[in-house]
PDB file of N, CA and C in Angstrom:
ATOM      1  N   UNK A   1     -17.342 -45.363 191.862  1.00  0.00           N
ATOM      2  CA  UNK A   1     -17.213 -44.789 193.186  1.00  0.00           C
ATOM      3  C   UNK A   1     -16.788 -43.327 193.044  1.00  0.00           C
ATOM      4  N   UNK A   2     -17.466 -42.294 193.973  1.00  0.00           N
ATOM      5  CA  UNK A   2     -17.022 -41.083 193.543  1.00  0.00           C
ATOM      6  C   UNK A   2     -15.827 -40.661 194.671  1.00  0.00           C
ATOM      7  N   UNK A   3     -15.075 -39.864 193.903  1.00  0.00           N
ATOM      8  CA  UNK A   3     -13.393 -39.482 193.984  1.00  0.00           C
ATOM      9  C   UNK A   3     -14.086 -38.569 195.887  1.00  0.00           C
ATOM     10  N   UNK A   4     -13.031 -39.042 196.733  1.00  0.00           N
ATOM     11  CA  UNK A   4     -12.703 -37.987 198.051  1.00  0.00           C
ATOM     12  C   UNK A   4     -12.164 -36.836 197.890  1.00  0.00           C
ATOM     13  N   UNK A   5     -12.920 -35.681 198.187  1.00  0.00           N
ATOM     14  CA  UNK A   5     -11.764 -34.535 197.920  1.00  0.00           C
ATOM     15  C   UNK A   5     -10.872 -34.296 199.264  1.00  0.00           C
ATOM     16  N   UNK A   6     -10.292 -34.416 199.571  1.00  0.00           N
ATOM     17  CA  UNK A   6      -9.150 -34.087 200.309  1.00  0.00           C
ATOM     18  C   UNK A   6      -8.337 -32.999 200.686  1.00  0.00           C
ATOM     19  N   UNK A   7      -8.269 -32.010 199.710  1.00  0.00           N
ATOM     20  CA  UNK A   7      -7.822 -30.547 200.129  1.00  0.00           C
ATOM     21  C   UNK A   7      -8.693 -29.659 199.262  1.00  0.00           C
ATOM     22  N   UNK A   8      -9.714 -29.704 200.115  1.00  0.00           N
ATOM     23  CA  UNK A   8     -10.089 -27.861 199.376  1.00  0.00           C
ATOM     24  C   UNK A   8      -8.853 -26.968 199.611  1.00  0.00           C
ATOM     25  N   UNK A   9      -9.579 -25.561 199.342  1.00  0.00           N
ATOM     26  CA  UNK A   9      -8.667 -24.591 199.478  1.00  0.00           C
ATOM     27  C   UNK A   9      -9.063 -23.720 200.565  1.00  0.00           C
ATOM     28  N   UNK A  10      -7.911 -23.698 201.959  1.00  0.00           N
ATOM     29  CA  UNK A  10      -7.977 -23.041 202.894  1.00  0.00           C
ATOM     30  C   UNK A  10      -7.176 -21.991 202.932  1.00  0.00           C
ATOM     31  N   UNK A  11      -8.092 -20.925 203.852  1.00  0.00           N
ATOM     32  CA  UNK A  11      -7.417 -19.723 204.135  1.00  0.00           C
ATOM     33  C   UNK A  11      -6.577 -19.856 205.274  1.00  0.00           C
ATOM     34  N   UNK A  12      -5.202 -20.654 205.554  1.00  0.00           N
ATOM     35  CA  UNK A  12      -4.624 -20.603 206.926  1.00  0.00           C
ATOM     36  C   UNK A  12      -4.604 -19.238 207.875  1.00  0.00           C
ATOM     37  N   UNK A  13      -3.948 -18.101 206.667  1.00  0.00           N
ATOM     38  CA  UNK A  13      -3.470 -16.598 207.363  1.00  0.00           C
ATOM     39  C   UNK A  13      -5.224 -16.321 207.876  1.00  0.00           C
ATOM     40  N   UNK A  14      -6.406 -16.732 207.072  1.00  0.00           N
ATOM     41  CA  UNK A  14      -8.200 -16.630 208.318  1.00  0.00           C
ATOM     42  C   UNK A  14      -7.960 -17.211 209.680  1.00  0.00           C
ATOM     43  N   UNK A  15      -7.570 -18.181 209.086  1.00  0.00           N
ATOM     44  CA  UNK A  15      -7.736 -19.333 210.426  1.00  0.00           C
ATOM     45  C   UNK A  15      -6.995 -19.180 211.575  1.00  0.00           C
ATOM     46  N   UNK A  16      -5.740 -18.464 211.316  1.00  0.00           N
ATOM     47  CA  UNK A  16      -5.083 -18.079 212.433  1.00  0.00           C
ATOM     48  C   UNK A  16      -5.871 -16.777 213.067  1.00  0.00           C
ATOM     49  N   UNK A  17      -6.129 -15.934 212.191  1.00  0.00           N
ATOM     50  CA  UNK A  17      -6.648 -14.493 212.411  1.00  0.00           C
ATOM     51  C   UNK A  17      -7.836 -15.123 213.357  1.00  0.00           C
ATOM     52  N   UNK A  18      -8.691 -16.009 213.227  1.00  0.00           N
ATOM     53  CA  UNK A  18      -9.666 -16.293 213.787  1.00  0.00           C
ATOM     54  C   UNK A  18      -9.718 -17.183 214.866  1.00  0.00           C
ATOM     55  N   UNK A  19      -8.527 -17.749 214.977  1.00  0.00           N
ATOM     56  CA  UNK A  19      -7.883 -17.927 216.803  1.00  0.00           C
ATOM     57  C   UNK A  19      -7.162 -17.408 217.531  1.00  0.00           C
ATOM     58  N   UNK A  20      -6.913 -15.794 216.888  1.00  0.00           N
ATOM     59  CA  UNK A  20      -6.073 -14.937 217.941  1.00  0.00           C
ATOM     60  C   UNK A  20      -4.737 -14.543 217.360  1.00  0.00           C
ATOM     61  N   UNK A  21      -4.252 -15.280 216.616  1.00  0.00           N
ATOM     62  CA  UNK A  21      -3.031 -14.697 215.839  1.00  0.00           C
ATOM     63  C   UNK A  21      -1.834 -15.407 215.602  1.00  0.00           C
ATOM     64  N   UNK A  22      -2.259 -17.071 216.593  1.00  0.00           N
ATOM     65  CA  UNK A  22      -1.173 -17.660 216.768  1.00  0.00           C
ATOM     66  C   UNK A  22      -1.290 -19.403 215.893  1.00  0.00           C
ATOM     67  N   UNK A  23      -0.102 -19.324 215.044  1.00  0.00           N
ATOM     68  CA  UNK A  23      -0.242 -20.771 214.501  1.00  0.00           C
ATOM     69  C   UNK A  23      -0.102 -21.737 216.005  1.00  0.00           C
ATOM     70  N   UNK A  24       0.236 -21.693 216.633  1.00  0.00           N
ATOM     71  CA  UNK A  24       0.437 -22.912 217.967  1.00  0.00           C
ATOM     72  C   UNK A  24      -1.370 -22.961 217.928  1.00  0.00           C
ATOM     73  N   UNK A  25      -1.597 -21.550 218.687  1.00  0.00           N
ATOM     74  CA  UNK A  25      -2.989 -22.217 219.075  1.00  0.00           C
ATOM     75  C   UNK A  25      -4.097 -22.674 217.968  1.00  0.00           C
ATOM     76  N   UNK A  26      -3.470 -22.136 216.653  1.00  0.00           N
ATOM     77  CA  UNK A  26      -4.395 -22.854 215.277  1.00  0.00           C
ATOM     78  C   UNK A  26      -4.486 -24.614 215.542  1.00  0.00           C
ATOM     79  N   UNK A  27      -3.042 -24.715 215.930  1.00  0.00           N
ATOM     80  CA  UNK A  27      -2.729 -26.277 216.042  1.00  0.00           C
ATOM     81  C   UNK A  27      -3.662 -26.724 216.994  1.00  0.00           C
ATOM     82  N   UNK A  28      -3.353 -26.301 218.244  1.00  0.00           N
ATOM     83  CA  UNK A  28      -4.305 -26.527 219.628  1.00  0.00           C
ATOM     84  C   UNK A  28      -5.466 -27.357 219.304  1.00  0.00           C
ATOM     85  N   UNK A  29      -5.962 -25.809 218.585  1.00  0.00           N
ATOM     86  CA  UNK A  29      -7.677 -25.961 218.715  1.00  0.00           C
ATOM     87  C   UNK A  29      -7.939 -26.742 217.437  1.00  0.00           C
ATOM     88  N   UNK A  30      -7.691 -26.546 216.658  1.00  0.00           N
ATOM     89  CA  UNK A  30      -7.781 -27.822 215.292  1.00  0.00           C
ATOM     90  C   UNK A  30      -7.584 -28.810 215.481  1.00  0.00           C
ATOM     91  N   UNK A  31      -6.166 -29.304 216.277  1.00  0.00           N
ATOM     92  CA  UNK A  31      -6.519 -30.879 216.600  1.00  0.00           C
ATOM     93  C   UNK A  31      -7.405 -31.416 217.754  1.00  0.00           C
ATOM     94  N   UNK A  32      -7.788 -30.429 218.604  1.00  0.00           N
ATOM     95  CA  UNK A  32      -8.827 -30.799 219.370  1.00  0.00           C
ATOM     96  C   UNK A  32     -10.660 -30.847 218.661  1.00  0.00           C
ATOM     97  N   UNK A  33     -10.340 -30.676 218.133  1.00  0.00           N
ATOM     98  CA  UNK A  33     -11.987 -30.230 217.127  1.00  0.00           C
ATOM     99  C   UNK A  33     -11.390 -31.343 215.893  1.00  0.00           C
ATOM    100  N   UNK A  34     -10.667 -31.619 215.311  1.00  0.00           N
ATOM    101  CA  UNK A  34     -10.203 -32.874 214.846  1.00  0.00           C
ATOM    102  C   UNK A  34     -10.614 -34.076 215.516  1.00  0.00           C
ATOM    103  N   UNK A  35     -10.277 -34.109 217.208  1.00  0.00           N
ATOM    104  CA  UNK A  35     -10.502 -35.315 217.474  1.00  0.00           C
ATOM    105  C   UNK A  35     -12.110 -35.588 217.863  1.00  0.00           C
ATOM    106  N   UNK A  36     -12.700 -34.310 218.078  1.00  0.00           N
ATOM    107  CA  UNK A  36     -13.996 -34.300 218.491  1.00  0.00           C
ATOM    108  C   UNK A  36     -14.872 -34.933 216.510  1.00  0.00           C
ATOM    109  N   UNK A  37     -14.736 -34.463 215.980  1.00  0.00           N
ATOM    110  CA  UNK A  37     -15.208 -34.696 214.753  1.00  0.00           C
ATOM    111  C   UNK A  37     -14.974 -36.309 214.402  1.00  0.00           C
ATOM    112  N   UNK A  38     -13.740 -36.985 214.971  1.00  0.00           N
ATOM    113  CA  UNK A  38     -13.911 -38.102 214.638  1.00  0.00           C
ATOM    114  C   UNK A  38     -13.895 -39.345 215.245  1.00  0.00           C
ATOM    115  N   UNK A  39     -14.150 -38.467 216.625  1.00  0.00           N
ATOM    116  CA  UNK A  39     -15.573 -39.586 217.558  1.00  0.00           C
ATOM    117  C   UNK A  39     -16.630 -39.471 216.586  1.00  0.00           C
ATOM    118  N   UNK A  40     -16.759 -38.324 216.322  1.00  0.00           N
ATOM    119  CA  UNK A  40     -18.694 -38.325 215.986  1.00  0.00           C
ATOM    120  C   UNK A  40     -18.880 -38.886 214.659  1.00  0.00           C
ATOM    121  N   UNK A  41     -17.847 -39.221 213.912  1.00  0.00           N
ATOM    122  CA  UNK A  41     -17.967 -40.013 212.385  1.00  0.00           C
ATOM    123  C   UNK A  41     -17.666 -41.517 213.290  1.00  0.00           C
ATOM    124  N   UNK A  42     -16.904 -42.296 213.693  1.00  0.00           N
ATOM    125  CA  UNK A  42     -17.019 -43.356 214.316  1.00  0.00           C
ATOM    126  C   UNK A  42     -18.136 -43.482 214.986  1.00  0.00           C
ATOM    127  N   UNK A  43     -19.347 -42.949 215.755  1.00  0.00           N
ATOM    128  CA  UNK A  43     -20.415 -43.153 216.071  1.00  0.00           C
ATOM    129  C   UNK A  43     -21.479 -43.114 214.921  1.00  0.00           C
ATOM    130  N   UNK A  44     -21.221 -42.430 213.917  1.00  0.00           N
ATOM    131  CA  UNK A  44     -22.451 -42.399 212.771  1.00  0.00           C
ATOM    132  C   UNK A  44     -21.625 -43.465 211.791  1.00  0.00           C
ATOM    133  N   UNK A  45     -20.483 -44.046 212.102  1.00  0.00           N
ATOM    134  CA  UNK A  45     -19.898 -45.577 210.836  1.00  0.00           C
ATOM    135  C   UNK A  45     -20.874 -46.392 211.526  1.00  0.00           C
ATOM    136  N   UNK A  46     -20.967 -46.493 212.766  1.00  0.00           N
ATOM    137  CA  UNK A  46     -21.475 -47.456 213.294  1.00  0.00           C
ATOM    138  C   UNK A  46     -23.331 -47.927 212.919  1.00  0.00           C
ATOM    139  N   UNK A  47     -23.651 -46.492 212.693  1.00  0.00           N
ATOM    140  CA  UNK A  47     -24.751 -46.944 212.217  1.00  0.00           C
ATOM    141  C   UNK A  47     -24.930 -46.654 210.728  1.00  0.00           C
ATOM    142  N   UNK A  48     -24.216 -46.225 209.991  1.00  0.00           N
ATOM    143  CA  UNK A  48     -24.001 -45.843 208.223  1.00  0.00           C
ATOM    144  C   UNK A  48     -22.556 -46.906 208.073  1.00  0.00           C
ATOM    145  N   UNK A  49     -21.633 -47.896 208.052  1.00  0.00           N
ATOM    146  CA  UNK A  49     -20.888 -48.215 207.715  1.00  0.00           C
ATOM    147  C   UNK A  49     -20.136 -48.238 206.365  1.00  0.00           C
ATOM    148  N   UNK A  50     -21.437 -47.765 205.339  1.00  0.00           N
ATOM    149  CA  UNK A  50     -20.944 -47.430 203.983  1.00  0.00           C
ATOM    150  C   UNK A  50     -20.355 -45.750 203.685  1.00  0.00           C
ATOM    151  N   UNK A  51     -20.691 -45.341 204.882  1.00  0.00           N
ATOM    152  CA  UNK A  51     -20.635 -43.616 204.888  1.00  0.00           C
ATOM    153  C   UNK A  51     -18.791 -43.342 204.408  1.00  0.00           C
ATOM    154  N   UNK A  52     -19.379 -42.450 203.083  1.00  0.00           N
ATOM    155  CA  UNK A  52     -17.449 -41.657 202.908  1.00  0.00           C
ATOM    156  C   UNK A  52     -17.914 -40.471 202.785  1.00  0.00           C
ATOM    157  N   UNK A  53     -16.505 -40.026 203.763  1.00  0.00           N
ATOM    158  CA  UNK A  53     -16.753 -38.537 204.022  1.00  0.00           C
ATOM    159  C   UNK A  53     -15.815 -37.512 202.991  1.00  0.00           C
ATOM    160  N   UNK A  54     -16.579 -36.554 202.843  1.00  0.00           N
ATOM    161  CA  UNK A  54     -15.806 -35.758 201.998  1.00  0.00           C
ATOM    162  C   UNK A  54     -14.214 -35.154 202.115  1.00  0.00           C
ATOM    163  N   UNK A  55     -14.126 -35.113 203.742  1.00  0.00           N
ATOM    164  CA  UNK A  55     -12.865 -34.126 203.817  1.00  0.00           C
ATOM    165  C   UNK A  55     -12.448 -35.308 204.991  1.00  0.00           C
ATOM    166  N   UNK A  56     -10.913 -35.432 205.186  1.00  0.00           N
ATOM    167  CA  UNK A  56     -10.101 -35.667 206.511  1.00  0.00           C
ATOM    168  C   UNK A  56     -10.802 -35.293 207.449  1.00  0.00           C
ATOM    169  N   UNK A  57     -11.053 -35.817 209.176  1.00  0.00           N
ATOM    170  CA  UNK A  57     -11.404 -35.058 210.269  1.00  0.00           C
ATOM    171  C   UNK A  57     -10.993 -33.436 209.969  1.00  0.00           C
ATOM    172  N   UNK A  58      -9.132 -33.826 210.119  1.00  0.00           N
ATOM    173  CA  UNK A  58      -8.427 -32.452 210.262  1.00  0.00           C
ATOM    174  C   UNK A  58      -8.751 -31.447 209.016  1.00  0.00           C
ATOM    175  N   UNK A  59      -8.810 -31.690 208.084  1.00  0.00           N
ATOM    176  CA  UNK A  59      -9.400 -30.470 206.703  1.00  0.00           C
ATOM    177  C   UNK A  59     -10.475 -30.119 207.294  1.00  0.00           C
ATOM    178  N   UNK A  60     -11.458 -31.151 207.633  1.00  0.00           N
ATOM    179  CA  UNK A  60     -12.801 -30.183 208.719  1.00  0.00           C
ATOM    180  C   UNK A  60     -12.642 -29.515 209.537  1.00  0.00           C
ATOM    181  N   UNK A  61     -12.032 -29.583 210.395  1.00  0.00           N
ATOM    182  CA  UNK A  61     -11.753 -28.599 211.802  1.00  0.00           C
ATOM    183  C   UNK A  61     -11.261 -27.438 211.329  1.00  0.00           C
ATOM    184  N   UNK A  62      -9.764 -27.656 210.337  1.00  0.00           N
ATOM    185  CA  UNK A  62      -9.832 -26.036 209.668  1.00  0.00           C
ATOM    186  C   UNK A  62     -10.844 -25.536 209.188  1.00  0.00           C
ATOM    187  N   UNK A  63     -11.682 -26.182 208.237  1.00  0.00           N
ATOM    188  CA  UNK A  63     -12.173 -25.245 207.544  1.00  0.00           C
ATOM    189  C   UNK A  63     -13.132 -24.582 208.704  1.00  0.00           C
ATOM    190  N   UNK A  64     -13.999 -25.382 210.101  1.00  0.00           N
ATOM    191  CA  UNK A  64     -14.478 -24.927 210.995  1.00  0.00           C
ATOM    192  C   UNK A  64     -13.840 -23.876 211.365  1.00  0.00           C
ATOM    193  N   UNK A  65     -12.807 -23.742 211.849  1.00  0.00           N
ATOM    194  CA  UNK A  65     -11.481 -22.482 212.128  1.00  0.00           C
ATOM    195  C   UNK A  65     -12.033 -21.598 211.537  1.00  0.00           C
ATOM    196  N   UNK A  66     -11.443 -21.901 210.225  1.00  0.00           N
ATOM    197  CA  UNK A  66     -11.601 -20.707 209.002  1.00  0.00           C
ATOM    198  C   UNK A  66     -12.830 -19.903 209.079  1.00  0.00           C
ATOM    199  N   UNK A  67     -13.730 -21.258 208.974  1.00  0.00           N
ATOM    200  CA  UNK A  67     -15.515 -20.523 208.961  1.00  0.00           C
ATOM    201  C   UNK A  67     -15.559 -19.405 209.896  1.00  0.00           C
ATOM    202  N   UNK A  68     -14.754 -20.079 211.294  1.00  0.00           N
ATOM    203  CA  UNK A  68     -15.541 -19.043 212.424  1.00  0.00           C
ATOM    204  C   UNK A  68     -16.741 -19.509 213.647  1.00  0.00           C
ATOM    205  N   UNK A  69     -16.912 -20.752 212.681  1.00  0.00           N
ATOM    206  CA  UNK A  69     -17.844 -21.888 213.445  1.00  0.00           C
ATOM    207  C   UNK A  69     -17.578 -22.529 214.907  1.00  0.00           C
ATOM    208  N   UNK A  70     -16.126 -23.067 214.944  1.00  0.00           N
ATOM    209  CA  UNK A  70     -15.259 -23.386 215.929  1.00  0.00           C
ATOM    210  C   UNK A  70     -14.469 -22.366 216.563  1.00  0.00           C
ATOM    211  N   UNK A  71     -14.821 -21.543 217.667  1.00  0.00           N
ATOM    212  CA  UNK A  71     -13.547 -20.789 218.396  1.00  0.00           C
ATOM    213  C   UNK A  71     -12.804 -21.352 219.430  1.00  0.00           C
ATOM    214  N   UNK A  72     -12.169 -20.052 219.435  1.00  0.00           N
ATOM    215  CA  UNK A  72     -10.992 -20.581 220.644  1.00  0.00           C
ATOM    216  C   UNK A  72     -11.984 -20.923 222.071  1.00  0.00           C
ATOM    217  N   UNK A  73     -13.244 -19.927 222.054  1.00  0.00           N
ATOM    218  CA  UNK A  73     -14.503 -20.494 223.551  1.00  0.00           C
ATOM    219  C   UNK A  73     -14.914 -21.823 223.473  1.00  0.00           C
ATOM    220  N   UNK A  74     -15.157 -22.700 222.038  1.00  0.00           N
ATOM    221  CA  UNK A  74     -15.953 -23.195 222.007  1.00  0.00           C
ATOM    222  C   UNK A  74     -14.387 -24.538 222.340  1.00  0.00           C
ATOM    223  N   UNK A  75     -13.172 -23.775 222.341  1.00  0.00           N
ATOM    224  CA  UNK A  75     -11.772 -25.080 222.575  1.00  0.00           C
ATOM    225  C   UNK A  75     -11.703 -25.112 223.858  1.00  0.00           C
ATOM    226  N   UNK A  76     -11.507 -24.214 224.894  1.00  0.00           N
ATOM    227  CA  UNK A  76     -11.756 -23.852 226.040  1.00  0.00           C
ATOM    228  C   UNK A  76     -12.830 -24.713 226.503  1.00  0.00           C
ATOM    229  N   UNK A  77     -13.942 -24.598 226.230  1.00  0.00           N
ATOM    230  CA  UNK A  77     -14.918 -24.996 226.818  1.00  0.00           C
ATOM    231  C   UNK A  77     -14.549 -26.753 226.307  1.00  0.00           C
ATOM    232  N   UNK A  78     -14.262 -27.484 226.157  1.00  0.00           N
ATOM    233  CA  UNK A  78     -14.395 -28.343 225.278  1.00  0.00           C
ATOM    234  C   UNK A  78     -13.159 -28.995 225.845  1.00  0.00           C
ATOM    235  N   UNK A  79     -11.796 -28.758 226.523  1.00  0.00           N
ATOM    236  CA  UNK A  79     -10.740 -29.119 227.159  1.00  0.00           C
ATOM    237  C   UNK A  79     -11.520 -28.999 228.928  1.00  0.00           C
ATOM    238  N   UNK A  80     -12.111 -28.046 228.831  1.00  0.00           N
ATOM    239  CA  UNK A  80     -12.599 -27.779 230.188  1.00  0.00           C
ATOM    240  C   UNK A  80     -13.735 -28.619 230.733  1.00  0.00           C
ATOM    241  N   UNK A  81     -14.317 -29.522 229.866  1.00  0.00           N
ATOM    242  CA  UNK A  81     -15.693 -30.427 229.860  1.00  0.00           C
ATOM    243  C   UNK A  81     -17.001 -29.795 229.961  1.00  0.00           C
ATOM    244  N   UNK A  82     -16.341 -28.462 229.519  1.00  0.00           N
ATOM    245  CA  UNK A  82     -18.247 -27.916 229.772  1.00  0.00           C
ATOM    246  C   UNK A  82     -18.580 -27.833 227.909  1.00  0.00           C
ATOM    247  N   UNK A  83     -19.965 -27.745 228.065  1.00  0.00           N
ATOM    248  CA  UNK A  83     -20.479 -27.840 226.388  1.00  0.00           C
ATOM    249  C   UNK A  83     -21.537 -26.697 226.241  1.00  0.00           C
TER     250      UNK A  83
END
C-alpha cells in the first residue's frame, strides 16, 4: 500500500499574504474550503470507495490558499450561496 503524505511543505507567511494579511481570516477561509473539499471527496467515496487521497481536506485548502486558487471572493461567495 502506498504511504499518505500528509504534510507537504507550506508557505503559511503566502497564505496569509494571499488572504489579506490576517491569520483569523487564513483560518476562516481554509476551514470553509476544508469543508467544501470534503463534501466533494464523500461524494466521489461513494462512487470510488477504494479512493486514498493524498493530503488531509485541510492541507488542501491551504495549499489552495497558498496557490492563489481559493480567495477570500471565491469564501465570500461561498458563505453567501452564490457560486
Amino acid at each position: 500500500m502506498s504511504e499518505i503524505k500528509t504534510s507537504p511543505e507550506l508557505d503559511i507567511t503566502k497564505a496569509v499574504k494571499n488572504v489579506g494579511g490576517s491569520r483569523f481570516d487564513l483560518s476562516l477561509i481554509a476551514a470553509q474550503r476544508a469543508r467544501e473539499i470534503e463534501s466533494e471527496r464523500r461524494i466521489a467515496g461513494r462512487n470510488n470507495p477504494d479512493k486514498r487521497w493524498e493530503t488531509t481536506s485541510t492541507t488542501a485548502a491551504l495549499q489552495e490558499v497558498e496557490e492563489g486558487s481559493y480567495t477570500r471572493e471565491d469564501y465570500i461567495n461561498s458563505i453567501s450561496g452564490k457560486k
